[in-house]
N, C-alpha and C. Protein backbone atom coordinates (compact mmCIF):
# COMPACT_ATOMS: atom_id res chain seq x y z
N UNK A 1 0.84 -1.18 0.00
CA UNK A 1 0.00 0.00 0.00
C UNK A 1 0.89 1.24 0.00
N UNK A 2 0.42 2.23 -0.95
CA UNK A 2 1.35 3.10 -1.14
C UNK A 2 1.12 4.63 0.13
N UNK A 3 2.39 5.11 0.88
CA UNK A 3 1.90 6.20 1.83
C UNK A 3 1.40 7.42 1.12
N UNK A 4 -0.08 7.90 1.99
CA UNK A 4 -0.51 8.91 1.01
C UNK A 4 -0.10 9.94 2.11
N UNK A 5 0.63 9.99 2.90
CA UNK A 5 0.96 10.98 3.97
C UNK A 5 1.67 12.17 3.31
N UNK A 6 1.27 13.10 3.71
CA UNK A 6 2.38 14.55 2.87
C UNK A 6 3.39 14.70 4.18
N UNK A 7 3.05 14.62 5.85
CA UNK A 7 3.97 14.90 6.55
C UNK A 7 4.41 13.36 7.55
N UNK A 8 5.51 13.69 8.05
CA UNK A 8 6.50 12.55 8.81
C UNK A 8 5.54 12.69 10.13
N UNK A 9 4.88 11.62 10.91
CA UNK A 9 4.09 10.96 12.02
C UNK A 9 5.45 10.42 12.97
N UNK A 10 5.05 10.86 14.43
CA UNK A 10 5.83 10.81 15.23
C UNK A 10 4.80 10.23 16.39
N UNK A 11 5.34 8.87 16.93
CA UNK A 11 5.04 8.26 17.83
C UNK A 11 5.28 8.90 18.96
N UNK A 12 4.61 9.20 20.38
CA UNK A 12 5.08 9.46 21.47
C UNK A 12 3.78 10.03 21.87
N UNK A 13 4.49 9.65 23.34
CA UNK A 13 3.27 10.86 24.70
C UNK A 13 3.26 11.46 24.60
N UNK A 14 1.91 12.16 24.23
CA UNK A 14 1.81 13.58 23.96
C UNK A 14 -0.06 13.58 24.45
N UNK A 15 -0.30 14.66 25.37
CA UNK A 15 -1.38 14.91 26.10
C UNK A 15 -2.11 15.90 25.30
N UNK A 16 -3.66 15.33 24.88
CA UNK A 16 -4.86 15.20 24.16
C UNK A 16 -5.92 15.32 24.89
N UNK A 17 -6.77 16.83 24.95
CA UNK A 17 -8.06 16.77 25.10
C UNK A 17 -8.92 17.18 23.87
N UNK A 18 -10.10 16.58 23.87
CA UNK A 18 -10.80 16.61 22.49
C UNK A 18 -12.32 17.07 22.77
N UNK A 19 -12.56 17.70 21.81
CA UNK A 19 -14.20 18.05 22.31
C UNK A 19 -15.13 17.80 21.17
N UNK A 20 -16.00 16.65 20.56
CA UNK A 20 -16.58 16.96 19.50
C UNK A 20 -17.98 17.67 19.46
N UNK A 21 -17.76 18.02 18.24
CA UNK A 21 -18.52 19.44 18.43
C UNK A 21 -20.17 18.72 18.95
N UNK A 22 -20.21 19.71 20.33
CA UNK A 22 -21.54 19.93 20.85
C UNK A 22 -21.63 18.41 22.16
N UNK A 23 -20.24 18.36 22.24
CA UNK A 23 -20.02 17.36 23.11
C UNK A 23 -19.16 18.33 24.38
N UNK A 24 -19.29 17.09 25.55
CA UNK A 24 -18.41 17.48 26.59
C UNK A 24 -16.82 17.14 26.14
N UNK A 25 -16.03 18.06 26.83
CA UNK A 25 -14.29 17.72 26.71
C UNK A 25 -14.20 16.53 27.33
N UNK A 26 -13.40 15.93 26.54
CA UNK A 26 -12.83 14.68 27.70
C UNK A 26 -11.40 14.35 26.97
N UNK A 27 -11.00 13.67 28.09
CA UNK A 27 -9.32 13.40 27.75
C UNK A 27 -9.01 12.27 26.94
N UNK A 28 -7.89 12.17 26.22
CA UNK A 28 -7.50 11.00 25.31
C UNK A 28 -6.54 10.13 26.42
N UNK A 29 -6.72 8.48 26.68
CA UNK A 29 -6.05 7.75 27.17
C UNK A 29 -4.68 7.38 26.20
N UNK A 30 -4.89 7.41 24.84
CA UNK A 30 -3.63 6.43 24.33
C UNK A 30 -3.87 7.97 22.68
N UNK A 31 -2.63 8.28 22.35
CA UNK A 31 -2.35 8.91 21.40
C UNK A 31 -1.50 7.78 20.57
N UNK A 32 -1.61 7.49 19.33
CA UNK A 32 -0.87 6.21 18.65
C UNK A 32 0.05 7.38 17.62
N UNK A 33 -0.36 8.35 17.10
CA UNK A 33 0.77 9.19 16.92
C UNK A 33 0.23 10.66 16.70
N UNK A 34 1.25 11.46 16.28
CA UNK A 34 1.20 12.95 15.78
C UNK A 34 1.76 13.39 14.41
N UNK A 35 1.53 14.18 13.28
CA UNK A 35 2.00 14.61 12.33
C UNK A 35 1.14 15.65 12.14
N UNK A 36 2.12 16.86 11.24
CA UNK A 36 1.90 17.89 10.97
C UNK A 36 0.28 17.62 9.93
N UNK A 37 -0.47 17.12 9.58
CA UNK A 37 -1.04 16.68 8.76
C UNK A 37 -2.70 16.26 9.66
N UNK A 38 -2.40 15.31 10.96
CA UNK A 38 -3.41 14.58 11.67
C UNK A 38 -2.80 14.49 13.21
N UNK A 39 -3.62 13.72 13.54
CA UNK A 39 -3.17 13.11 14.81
C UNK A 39 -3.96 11.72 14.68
N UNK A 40 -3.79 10.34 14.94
CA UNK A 40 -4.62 8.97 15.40
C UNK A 40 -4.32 9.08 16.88
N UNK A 41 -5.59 8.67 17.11
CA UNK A 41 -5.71 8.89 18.77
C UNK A 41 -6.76 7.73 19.17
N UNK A 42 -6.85 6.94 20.11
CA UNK A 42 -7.43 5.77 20.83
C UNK A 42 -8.93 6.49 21.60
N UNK A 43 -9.94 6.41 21.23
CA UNK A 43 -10.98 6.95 21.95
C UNK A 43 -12.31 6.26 22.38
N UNK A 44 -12.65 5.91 23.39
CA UNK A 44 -13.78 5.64 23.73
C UNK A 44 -14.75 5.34 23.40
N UNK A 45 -15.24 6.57 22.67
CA UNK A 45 -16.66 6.99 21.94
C UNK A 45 -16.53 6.75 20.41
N UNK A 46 -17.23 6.00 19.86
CA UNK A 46 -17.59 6.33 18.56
C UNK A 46 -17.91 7.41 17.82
N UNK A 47 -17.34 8.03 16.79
CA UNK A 47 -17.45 9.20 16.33
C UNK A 47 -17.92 9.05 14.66
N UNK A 48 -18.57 9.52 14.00
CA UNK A 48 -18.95 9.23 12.77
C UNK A 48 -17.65 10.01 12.13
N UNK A 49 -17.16 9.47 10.48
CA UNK A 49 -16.58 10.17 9.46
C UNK A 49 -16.85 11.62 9.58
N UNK A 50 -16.24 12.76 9.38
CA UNK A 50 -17.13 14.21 9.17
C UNK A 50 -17.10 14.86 10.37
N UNK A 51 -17.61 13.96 11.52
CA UNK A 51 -16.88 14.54 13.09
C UNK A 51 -15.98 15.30 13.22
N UNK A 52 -16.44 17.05 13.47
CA UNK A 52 -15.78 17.98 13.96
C UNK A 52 -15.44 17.64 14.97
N UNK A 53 -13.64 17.79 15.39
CA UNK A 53 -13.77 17.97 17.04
C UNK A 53 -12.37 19.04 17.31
N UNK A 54 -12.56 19.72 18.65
CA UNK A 54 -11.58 20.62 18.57
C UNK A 54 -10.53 20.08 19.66
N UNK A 55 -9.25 20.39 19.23
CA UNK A 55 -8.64 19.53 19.65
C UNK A 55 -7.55 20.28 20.99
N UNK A 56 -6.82 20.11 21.90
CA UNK A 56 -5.68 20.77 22.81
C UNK A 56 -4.69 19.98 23.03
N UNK A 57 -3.65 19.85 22.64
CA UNK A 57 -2.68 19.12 22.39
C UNK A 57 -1.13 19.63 22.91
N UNK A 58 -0.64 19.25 23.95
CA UNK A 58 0.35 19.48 24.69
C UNK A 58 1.05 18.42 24.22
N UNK A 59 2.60 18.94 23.80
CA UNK A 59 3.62 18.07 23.48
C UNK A 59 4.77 18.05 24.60
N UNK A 60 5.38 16.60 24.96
CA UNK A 60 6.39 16.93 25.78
C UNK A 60 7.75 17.84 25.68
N UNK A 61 7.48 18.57 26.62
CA UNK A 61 8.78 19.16 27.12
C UNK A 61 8.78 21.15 26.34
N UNK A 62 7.09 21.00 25.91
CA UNK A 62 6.72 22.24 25.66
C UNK A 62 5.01 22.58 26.44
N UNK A 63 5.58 23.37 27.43
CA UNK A 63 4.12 23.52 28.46
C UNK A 63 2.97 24.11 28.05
N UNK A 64 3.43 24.59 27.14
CA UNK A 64 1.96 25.63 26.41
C UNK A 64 1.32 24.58 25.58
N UNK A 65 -0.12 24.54 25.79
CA UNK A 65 -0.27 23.67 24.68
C UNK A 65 -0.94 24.35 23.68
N UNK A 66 -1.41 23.51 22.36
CA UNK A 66 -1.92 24.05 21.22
C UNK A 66 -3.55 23.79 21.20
N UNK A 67 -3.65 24.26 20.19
CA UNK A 67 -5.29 24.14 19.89
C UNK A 67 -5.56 24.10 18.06
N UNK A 68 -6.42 23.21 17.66
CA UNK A 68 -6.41 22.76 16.67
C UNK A 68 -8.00 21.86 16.16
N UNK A 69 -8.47 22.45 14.97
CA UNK A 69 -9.73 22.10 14.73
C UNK A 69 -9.93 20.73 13.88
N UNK A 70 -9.94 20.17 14.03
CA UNK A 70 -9.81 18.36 12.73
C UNK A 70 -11.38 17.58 12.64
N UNK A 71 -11.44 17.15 11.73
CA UNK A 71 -11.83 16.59 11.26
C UNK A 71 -12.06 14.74 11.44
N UNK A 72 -12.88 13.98 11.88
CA UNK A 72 -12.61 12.49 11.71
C UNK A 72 -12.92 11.99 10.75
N UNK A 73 -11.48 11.21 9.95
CA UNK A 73 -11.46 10.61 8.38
C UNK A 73 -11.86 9.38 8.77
N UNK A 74 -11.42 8.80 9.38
CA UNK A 74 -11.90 7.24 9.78
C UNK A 74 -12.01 6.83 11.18
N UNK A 75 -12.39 5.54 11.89
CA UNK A 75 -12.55 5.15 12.66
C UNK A 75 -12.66 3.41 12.91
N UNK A 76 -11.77 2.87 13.72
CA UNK A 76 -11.75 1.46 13.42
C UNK A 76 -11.83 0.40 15.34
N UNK A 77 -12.72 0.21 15.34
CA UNK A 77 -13.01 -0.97 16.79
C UNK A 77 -12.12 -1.77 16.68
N UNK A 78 -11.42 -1.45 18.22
CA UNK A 78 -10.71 -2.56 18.89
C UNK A 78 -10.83 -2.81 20.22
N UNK A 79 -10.81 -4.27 20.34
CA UNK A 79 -10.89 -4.55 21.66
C UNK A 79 -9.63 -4.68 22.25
N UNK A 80 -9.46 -4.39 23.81
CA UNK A 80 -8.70 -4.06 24.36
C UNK A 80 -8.52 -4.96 26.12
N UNK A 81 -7.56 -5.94 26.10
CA UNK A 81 -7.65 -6.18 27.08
C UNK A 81 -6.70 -6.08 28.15
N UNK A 82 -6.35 -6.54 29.51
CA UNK A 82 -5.43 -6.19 30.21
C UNK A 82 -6.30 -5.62 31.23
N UNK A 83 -5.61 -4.13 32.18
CA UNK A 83 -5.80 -3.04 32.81
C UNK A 83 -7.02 -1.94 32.51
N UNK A 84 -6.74 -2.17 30.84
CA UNK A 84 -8.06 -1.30 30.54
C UNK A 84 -8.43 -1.88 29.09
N UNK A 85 -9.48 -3.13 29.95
CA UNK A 85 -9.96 -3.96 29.00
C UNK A 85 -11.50 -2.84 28.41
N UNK A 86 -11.83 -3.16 27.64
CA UNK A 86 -12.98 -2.51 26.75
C UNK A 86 -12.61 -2.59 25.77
N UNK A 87 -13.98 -1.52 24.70
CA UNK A 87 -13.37 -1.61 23.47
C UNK A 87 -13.23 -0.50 23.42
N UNK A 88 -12.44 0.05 22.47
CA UNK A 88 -11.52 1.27 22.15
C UNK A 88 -12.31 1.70 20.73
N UNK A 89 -11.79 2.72 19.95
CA UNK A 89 -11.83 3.10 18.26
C UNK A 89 -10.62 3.78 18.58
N UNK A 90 -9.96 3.14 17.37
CA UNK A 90 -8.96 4.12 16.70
C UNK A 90 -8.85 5.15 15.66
N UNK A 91 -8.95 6.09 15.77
CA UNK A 91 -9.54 7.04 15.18
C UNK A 91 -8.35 8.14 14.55
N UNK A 92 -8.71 8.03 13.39
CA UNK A 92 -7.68 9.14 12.38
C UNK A 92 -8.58 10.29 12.20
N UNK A 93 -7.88 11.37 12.78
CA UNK A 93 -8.53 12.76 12.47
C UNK A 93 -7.31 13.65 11.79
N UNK A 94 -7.56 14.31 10.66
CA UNK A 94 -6.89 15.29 9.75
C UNK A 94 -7.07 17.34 10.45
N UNK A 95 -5.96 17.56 10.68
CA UNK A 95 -6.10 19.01 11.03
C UNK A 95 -6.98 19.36 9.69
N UNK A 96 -7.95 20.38 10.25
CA UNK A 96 -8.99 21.41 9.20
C UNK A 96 -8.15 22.86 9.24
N UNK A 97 -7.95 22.96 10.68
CA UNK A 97 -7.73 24.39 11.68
C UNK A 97 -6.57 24.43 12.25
N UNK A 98 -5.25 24.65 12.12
CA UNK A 98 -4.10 24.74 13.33
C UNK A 98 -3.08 25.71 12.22
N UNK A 99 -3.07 26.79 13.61
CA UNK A 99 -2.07 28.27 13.41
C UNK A 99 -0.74 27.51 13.02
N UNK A 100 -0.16 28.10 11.92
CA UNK A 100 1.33 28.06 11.30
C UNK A 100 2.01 27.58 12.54
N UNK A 101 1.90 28.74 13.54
CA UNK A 101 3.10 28.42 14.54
C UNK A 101 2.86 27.48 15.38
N UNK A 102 1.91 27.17 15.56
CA UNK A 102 1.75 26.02 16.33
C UNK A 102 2.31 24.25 15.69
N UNK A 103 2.11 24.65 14.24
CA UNK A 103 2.39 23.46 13.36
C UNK A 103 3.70 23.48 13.42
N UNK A 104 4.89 24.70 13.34
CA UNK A 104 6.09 24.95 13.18
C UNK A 104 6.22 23.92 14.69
N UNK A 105 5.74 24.35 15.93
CA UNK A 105 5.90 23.66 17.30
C UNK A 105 6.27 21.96 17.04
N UNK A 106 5.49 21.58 16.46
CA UNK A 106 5.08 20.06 16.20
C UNK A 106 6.10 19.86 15.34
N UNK A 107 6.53 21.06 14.46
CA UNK A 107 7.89 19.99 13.37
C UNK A 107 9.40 20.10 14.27
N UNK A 108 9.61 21.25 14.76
CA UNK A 108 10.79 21.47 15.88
C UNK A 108 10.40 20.24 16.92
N UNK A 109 9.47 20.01 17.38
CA UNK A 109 9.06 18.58 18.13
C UNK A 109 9.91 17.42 17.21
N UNK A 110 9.74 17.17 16.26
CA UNK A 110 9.95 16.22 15.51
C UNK A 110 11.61 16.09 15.33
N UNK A 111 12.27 17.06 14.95
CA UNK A 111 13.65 17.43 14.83
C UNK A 111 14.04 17.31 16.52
N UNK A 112 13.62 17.83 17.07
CA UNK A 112 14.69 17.06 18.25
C UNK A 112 14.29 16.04 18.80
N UNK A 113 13.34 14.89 18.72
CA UNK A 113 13.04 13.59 18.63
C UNK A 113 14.41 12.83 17.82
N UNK A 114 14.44 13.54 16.77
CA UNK A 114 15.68 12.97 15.63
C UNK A 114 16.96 12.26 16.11
């Protein structure tokens, strides 16, 4: 399968609150990655395709966090067992909304990951 990604996805902890639109905020347990482009994030709730949600996204070892409007492209059920057995969705959402500089934040993130 060929990558249709335009930017480089970076695995890591990175702290996620999400609000879809006309919903309560609630926090993300598992972020599966970050790129200038999206974020996939592990969520709870089922969200339809088209799902606005606004997003706050704190990266390590930068305290300010960001804010960012996306979109949900897909969504895929998994079950989850262990500590925090349930089922999960994994969910790919595409930035709609996020300031230059905040995106610049996320690629300097990426470069000193390097």
């Amino acid at each position: 399968m060929q990558e249709r990604r335009m930017f480089q996805r970076i695995e890591d902890i990175v702290s996620v609150r999400y609000t879809a639109r006309k919903g309560k905020p609630k926090d993300v347990t598992s972020v599966k990655n970050l790129g200038g482009g999206g974020i996939q994030l592990s969520l709870a709730e089922k969200l339809e395709p088209g799902t606005v949600v606004d997003l706050k996204i704190t990266i390590p070892g930068d305290p300010k966090p960001f804010t960012a409007v996306g979109e949900v492209v897909w969504q895929e059920e998994v079950n989850i067992s262990g500590e925090s057995i349930g089922r999960y969705y994994d969910t790919g959402i595409k930035f709609t909304e996020i300031d230059p500089v905040c995106l610049g934040r996320v690629f300097t993130y990426f470069h000193q990951k390097e």
